[in-house]
PDB file of N, CA and C in Angstrom:
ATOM      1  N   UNK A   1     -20.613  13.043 -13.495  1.00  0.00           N
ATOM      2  CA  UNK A   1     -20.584  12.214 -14.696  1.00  0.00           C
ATOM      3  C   UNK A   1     -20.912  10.768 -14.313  1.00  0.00           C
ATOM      4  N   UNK A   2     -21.806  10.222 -15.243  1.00  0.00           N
ATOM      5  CA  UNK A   2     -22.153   8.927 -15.085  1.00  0.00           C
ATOM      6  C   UNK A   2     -21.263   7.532 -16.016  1.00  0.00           C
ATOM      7  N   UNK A   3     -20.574   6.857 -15.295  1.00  0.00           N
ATOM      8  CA  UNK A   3     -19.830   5.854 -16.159  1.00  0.00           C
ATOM      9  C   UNK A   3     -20.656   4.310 -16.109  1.00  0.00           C
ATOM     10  N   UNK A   4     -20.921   3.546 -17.554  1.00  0.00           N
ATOM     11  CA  UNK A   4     -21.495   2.676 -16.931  1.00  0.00           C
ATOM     12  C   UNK A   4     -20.442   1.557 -17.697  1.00  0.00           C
ATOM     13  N   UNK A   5     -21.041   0.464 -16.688  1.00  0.00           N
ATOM     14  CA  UNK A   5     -20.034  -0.816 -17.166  1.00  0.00           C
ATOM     15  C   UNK A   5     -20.424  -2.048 -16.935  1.00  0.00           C
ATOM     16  N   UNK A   6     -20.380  -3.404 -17.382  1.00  0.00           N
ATOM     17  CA  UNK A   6     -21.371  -4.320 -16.972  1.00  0.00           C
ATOM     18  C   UNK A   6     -20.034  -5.155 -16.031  1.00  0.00           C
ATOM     19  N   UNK A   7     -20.857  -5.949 -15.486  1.00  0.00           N
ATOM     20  CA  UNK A   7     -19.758  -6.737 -14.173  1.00  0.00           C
ATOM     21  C   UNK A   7     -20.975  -7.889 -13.721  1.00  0.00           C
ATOM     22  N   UNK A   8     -19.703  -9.067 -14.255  1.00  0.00           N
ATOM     23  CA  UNK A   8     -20.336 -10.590 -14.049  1.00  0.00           C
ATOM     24  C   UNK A   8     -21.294 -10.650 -12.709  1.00  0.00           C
ATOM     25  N   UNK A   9     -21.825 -11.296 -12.526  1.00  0.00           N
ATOM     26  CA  UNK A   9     -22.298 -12.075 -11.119  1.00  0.00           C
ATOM     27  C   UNK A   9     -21.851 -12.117  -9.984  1.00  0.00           C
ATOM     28  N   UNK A  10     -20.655 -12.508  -9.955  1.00  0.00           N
ATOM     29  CA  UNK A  10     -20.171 -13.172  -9.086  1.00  0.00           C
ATOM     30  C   UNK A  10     -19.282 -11.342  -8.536  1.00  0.00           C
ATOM     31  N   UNK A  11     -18.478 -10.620  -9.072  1.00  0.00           N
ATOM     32  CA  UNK A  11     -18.094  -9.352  -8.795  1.00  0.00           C
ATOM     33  C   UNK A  11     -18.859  -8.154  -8.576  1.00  0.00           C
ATOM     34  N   UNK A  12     -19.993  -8.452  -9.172  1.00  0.00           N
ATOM     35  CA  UNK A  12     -21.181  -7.450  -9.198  1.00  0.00           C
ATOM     36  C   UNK A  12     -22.127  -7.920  -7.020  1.00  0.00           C
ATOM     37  N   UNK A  13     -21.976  -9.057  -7.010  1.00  0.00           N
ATOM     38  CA  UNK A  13     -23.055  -9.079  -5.093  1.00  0.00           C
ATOM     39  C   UNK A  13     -21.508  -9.149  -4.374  1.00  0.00           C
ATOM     40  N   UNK A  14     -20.445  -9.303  -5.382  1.00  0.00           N
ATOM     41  CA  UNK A  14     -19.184  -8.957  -3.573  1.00  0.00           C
ATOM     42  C   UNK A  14     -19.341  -7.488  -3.882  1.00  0.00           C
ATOM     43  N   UNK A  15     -19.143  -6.634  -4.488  1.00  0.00           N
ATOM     44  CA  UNK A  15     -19.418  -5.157  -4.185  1.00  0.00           C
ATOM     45  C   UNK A  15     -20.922  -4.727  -3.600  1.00  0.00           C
ATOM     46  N   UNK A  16     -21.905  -5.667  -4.500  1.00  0.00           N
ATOM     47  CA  UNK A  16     -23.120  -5.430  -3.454  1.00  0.00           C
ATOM     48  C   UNK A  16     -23.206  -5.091  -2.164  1.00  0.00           C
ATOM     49  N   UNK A  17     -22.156  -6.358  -1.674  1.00  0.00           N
ATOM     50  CA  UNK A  17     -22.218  -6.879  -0.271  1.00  0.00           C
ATOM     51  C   UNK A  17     -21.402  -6.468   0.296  1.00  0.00           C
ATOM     52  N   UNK A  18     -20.275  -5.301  -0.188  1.00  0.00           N
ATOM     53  CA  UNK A  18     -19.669  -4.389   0.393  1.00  0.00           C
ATOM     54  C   UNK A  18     -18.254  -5.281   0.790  1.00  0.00           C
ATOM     55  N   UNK A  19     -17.855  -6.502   0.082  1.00  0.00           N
ATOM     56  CA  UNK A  19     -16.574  -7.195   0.455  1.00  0.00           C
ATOM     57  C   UNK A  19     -15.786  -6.158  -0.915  1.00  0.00           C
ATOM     58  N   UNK A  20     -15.897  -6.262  -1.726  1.00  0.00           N
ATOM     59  CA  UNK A  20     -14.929  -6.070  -3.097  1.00  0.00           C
ATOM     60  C   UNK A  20     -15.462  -4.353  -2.939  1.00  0.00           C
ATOM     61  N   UNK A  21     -14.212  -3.760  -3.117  1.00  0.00           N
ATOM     62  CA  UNK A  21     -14.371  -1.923  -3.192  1.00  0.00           C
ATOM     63  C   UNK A  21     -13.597  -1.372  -4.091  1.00  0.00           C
ATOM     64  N   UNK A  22     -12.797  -2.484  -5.049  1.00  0.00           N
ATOM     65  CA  UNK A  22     -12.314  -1.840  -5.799  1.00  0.00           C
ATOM     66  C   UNK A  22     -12.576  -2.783  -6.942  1.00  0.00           C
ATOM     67  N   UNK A  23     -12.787  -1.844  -8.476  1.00  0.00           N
ATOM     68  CA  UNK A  23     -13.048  -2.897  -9.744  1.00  0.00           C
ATOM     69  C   UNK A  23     -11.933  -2.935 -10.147  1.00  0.00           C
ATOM     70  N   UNK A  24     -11.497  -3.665 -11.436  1.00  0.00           N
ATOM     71  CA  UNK A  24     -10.013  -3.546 -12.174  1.00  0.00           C
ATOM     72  C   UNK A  24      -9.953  -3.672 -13.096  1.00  0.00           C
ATOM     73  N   UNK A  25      -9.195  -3.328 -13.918  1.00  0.00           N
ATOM     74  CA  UNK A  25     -10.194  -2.948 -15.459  1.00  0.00           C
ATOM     75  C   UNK A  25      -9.208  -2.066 -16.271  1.00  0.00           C
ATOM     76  N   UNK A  26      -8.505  -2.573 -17.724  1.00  0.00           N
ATOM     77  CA  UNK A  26      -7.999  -2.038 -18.544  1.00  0.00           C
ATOM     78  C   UNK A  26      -8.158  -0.646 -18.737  1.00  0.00           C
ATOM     79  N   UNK A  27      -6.755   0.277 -18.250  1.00  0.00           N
ATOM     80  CA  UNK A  27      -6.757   1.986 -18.390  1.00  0.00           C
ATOM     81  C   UNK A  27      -7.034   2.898 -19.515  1.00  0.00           C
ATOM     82  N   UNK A  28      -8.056   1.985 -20.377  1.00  0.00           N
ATOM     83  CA  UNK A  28      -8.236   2.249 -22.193  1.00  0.00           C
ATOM     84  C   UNK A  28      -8.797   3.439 -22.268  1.00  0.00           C
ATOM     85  N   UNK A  29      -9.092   3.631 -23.447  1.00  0.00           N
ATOM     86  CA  UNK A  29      -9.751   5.106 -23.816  1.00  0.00           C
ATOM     87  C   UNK A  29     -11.222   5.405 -22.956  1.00  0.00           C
ATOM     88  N   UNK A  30     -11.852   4.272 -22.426  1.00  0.00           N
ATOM     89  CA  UNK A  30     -13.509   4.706 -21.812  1.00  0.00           C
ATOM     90  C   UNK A  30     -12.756   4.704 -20.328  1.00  0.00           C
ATOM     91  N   UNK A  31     -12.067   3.806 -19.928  1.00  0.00           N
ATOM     92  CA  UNK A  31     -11.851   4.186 -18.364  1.00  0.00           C
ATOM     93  C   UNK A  31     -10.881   5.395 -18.734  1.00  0.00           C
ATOM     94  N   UNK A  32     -10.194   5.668 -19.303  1.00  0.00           N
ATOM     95  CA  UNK A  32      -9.724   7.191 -18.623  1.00  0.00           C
ATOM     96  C   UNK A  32     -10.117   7.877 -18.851  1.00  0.00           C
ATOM     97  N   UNK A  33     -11.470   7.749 -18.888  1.00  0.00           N
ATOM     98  CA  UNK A  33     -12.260   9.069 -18.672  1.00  0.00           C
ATOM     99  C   UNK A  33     -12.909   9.079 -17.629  1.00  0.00           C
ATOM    100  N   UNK A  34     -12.764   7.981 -16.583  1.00  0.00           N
ATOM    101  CA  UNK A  34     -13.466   8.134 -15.384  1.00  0.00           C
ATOM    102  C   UNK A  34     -12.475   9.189 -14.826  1.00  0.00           C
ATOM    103  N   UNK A  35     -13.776   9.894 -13.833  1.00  0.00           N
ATOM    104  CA  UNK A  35     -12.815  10.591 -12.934  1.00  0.00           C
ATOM    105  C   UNK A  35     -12.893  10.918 -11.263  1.00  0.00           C
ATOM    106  N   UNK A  36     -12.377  10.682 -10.717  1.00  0.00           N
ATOM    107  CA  UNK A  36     -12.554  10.676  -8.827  1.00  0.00           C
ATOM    108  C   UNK A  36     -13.906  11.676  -8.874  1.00  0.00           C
ATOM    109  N   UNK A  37     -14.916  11.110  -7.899  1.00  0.00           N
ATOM    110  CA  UNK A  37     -15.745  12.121  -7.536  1.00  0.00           C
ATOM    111  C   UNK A  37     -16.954  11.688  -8.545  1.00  0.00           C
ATOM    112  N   UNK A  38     -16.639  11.075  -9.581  1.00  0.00           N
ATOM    113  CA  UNK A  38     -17.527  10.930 -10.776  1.00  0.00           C
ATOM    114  C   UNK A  38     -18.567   8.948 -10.066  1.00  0.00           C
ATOM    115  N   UNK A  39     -19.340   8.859 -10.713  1.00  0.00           N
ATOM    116  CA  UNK A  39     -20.241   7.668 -10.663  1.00  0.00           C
ATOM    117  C   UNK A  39     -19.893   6.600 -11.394  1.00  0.00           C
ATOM    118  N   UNK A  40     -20.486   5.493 -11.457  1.00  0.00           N
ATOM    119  CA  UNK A  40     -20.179   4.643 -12.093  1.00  0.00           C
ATOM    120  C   UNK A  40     -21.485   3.204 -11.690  1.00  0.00           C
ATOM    121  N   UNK A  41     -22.452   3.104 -13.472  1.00  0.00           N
ATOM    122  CA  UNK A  41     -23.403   2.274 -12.791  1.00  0.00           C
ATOM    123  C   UNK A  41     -22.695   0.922 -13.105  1.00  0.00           C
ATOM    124  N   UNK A  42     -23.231  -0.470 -12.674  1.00  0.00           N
ATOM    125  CA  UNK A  42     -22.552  -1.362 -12.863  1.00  0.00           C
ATOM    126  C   UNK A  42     -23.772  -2.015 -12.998  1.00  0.00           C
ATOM    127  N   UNK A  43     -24.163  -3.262 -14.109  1.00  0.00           N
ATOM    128  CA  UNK A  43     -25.095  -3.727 -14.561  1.00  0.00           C
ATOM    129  C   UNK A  43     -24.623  -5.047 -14.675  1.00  0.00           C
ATOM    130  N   UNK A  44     -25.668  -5.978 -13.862  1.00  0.00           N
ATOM    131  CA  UNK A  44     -25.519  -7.261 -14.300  1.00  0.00           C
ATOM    132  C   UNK A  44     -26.373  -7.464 -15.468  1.00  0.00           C
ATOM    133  N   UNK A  45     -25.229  -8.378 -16.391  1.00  0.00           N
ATOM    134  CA  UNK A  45     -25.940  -8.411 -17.393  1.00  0.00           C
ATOM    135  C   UNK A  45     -26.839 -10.140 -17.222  1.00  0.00           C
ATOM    136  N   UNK A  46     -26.449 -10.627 -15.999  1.00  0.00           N
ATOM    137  CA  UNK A  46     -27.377 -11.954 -16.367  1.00  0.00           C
ATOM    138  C   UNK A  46     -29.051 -11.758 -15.462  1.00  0.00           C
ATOM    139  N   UNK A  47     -28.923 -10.437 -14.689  1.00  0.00           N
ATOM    140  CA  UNK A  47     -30.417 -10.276 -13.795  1.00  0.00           C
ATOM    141  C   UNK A  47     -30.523  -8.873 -14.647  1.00  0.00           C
ATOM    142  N   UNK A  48     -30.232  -7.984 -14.924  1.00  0.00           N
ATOM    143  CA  UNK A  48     -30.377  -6.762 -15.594  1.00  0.00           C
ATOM    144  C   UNK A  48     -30.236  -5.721 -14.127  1.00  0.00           C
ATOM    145  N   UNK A  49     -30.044  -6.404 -13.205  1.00  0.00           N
ATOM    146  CA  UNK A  49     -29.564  -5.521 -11.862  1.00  0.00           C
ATOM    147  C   UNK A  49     -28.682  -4.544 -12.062  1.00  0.00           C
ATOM    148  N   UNK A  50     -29.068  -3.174 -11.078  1.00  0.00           N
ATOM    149  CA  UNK A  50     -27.473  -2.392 -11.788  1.00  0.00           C
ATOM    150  C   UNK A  50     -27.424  -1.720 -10.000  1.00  0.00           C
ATOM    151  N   UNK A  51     -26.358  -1.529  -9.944  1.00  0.00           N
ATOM    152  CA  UNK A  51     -25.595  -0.767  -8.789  1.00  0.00           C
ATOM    153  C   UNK A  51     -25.184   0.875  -9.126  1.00  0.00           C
ATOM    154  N   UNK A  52     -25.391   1.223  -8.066  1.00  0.00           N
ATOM    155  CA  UNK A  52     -24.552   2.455  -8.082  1.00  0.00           C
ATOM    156  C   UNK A  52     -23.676   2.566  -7.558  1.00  0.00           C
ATOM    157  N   UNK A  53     -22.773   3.194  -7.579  1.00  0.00           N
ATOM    158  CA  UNK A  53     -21.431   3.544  -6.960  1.00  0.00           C
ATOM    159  C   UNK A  53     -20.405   4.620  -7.228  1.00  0.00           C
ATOM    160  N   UNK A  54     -20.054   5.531  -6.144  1.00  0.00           N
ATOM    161  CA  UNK A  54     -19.396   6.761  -5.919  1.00  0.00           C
ATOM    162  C   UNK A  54     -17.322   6.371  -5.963  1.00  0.00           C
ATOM    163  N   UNK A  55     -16.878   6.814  -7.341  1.00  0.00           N
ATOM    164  CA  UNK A  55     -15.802   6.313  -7.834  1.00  0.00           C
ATOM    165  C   UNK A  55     -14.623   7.522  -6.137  1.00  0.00           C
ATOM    166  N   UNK A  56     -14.175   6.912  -5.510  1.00  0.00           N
ATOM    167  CA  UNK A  56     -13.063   7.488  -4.519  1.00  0.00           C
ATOM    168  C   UNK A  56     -11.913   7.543  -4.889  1.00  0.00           C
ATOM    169  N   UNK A  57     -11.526   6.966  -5.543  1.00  0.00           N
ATOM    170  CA  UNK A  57      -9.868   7.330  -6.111  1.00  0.00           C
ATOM    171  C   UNK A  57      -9.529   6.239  -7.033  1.00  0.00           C
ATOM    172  N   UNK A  58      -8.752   6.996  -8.149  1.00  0.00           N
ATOM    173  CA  UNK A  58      -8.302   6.112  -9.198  1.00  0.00           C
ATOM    174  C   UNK A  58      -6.445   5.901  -9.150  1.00  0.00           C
ATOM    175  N   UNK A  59      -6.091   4.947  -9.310  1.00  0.00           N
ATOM    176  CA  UNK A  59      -5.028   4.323  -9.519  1.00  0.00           C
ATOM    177  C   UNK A  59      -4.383   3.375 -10.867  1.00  0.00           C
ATOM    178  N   UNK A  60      -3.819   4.354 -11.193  1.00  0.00           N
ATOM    179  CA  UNK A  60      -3.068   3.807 -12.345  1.00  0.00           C
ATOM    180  C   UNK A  60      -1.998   2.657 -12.647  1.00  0.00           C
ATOM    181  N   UNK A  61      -1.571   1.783 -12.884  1.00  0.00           N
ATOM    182  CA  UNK A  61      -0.499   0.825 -12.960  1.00  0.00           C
ATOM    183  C   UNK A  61       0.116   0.523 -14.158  1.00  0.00           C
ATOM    184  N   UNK A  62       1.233  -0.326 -14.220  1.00  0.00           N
ATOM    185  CA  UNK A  62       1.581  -0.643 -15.513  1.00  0.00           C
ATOM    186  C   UNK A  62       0.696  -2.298 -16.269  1.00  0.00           C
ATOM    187  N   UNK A  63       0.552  -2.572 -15.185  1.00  0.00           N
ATOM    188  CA  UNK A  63       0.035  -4.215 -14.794  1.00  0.00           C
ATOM    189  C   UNK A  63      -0.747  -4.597 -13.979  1.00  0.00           C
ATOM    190  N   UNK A  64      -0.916  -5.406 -13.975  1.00  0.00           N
ATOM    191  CA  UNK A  64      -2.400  -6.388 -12.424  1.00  0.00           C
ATOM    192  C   UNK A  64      -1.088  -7.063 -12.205  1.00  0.00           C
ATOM    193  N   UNK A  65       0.551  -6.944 -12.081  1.00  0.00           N
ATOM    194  CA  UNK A  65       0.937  -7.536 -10.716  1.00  0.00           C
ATOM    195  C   UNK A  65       1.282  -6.659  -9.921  1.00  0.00           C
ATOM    196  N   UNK A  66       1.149  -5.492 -10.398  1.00  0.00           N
ATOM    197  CA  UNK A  66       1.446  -4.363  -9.432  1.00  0.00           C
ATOM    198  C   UNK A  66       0.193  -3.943  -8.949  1.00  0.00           C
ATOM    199  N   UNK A  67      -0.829  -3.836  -9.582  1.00  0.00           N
ATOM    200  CA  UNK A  67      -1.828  -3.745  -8.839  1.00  0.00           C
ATOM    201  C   UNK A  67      -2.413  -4.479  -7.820  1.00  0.00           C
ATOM    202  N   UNK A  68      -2.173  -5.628  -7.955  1.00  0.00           N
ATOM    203  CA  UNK A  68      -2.461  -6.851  -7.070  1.00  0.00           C
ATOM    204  C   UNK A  68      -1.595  -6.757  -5.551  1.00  0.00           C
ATOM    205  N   UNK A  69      -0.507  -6.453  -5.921  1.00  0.00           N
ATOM    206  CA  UNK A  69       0.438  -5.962  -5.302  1.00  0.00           C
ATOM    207  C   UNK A  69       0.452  -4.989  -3.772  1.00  0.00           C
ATOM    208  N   UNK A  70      -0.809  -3.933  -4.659  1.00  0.00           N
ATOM    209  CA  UNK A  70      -0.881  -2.743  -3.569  1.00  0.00           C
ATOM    210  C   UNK A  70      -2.584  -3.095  -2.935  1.00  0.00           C
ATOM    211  N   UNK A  71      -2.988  -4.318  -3.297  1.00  0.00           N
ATOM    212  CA  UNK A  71      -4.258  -4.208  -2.177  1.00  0.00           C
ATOM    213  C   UNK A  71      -4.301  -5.830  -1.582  1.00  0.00           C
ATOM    214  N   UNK A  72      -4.865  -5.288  -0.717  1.00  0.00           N
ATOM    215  CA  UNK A  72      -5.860  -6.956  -0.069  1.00  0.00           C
ATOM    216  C   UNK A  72      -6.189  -7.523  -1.178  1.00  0.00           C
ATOM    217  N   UNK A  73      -6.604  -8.859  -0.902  1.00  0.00           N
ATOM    218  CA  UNK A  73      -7.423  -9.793  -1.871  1.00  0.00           C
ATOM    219  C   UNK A  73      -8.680  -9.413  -1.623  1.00  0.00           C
ATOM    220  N   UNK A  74      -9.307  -9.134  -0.575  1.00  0.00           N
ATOM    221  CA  UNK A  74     -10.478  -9.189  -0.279  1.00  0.00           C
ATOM    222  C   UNK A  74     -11.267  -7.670  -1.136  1.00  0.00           C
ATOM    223  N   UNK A  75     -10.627  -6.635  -1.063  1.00  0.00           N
ATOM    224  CA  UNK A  75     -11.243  -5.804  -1.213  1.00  0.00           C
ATOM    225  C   UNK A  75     -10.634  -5.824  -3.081  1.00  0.00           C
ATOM    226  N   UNK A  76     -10.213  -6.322  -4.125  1.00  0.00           N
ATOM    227  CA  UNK A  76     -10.128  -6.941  -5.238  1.00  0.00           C
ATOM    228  C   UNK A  76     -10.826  -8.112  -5.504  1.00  0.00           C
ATOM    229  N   UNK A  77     -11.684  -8.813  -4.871  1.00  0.00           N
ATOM    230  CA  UNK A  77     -12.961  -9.598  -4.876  1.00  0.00           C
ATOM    231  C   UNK A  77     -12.294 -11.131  -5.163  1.00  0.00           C
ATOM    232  N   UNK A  78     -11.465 -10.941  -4.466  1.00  0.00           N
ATOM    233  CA  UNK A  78     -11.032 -12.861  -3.856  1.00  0.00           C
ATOM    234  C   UNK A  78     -11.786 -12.902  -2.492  1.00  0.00           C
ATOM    235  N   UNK A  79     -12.042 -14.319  -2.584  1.00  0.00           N
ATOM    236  CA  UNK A  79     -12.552 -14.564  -1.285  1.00  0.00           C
ATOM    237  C   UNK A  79     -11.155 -15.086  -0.336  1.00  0.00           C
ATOM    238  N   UNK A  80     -11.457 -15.534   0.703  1.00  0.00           N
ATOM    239  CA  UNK A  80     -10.378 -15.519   1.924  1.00  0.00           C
ATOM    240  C   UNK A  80     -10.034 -16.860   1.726  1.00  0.00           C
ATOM    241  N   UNK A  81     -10.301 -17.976   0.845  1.00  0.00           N
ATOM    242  CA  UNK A  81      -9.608 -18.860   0.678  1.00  0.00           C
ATOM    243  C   UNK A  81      -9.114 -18.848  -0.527  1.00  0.00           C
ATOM    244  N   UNK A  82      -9.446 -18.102  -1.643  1.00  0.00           N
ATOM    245  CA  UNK A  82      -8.839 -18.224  -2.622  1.00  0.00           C
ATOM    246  C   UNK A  82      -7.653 -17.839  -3.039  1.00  0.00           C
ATOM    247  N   UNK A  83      -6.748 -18.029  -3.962  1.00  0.00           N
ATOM    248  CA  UNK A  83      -5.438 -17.325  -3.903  1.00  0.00           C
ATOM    249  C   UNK A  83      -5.674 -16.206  -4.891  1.00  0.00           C
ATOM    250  N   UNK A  84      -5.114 -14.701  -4.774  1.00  0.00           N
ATOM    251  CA  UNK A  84      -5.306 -13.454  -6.044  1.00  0.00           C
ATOM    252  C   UNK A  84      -3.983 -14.031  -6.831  1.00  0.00           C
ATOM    253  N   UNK A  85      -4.557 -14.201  -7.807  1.00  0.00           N
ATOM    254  CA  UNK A  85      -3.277 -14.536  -9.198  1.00  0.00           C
ATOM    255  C   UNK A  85      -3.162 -13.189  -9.812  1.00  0.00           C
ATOM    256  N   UNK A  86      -2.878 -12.311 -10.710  1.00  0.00           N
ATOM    257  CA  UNK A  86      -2.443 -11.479 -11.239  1.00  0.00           C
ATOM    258  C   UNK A  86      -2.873 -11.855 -12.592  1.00  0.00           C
ATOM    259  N   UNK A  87      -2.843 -13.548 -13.075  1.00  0.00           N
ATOM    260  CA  UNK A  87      -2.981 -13.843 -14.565  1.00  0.00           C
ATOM    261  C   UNK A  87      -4.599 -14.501 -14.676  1.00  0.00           C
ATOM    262  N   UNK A  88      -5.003 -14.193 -13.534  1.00  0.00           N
ATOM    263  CA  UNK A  88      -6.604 -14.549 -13.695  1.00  0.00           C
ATOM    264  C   UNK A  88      -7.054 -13.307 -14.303  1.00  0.00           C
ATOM    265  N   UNK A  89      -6.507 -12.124 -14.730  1.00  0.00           N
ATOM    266  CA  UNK A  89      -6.986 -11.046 -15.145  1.00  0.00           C
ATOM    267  C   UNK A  89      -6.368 -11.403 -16.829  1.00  0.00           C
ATOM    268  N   UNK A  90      -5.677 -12.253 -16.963  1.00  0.00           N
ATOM    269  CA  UNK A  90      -5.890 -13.010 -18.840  1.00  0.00           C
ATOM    270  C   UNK A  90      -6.843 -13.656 -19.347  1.00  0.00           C
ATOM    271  N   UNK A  91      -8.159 -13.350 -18.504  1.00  0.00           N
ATOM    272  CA  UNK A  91      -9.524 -13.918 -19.130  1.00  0.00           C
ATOM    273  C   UNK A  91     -10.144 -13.108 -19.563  1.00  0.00           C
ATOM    274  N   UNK A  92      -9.672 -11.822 -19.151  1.00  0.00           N
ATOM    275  CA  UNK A  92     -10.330 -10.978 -19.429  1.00  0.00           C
ATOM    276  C   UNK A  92      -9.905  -9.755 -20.807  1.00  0.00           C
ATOM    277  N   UNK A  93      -8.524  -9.469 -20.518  1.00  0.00           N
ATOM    278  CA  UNK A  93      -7.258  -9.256 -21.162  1.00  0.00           C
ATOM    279  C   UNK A  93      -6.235  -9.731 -21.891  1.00  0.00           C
ATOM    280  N   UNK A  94      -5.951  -8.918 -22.952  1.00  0.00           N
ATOM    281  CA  UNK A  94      -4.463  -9.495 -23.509  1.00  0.00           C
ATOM    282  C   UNK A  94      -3.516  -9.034 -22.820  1.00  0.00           C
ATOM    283  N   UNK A  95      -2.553 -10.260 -23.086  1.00  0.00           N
ATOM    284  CA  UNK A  95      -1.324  -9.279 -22.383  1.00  0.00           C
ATOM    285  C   UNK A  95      -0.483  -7.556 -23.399  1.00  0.00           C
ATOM    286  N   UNK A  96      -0.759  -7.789 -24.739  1.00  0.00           N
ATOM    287  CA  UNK A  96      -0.939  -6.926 -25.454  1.00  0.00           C
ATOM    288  C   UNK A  96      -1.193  -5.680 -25.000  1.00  0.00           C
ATOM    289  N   UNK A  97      -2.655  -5.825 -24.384  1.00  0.00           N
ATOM    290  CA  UNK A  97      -3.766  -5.093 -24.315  1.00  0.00           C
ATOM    291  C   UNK A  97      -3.072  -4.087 -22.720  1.00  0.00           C
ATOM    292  N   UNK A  98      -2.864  -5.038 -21.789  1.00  0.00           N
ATOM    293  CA  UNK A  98      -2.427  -4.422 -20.902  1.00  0.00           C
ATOM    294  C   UNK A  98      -1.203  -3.869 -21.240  1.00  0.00           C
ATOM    295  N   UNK A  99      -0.077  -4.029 -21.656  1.00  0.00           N
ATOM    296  CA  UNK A  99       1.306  -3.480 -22.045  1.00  0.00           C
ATOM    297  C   UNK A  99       0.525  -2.023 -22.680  1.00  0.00           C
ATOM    298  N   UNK A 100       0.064  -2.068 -23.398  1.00  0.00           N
ATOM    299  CA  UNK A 100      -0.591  -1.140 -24.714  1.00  0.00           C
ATOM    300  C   UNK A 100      -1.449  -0.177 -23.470  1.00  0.00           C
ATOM    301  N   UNK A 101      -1.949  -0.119 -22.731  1.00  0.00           N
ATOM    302  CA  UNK A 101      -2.967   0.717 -22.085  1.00  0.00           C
ATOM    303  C   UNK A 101      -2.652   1.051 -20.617  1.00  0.00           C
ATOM    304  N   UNK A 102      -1.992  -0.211 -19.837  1.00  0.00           N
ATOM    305  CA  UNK A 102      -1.878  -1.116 -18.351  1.00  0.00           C
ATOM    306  C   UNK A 102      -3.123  -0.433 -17.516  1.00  0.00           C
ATOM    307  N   UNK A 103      -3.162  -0.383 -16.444  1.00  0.00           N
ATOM    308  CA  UNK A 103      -4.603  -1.128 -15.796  1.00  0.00           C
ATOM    309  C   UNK A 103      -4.825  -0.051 -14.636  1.00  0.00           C
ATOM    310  N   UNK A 104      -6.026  -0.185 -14.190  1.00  0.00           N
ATOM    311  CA  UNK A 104      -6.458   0.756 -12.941  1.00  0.00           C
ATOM    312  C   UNK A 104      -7.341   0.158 -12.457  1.00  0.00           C
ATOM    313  N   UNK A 105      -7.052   1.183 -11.091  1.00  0.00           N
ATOM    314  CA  UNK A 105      -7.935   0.516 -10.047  1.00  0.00           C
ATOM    315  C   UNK A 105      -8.914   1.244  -9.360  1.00  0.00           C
ATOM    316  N   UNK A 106     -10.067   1.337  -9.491  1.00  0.00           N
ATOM    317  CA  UNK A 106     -11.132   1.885  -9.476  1.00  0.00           C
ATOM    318  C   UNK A 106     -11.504   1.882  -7.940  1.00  0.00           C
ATOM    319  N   UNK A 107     -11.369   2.663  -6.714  1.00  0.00           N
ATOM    320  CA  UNK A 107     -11.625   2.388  -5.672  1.00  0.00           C
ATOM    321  C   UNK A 107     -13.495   2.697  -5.648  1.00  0.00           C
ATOM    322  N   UNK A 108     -14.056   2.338  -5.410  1.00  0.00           N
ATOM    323  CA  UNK A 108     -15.162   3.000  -5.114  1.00  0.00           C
ATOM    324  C   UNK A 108     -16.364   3.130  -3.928  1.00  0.00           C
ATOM    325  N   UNK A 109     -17.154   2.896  -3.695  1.00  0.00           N
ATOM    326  CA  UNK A 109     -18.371   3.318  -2.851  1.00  0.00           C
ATOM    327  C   UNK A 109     -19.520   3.043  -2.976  1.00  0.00           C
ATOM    328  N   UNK A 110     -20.000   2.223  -2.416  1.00  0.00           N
ATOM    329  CA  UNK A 110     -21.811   1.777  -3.168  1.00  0.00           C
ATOM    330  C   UNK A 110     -22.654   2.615  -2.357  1.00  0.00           C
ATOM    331  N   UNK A 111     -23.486   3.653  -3.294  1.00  0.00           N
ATOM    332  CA  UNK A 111     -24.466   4.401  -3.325  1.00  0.00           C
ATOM    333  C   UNK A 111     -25.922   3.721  -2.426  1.00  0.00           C
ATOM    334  N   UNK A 112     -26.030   4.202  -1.215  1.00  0.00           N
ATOM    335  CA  UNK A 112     -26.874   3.823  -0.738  1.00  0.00           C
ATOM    336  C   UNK A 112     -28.505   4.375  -0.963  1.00  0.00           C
TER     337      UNK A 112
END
């Protein structure tokens, strides 16, 4: 199965570039239908670039502080000086939204 999803700039060349391996992303009705083993294209929407990538295991949470929680920064697409906040994921999200759905973590694999 093919899942597609668009992913900014800046998250879309750290998975390029093989730093960021996991996406994160509200557990709503289209992500739970991803499923381990399944694909997932990822499209920049400001070059029309798209990635492939082989989904390795999914992880469920109640929140992004528990998710934040169980990985590196690096491989959640902070760089090594930046700090991972948990509420930098309220730009993206309500807190609503997460209570109502909470969040997963998409390990994945870029398709060579």
């Amino acid at each position: 199965m093919l899942y597609k999803m668009k992913l900014r700039n800046g998250p879309f060349s750290a998975i390029k570039n093989g730093k960021k391996r996991v996406e994160l992303r509200l557990f709503d009705e289209k992500r739970s239908l991803i499923k381990e083993g399944g694909m997932v294209e990822f499209t920049n929407p400001n070059t029309g670039e798209t990635l492939l990538c082989k989904v390795i295991k999914l992880r469920v949470f109640s929140d992004f502080e528990k998710l934040y929680a169980a990985y590196d920064k690096i491989a959640i697409g902070y760089a090594e000086n930046e700090t991972a906040d948990p509420k930098d994921m309220l730009a993206y999200y309500t807190k609503e939204d997460i209570a109502r759905y909470g969040v997963v973590a998409i390990e994945i694999e870029v398709e060579r």
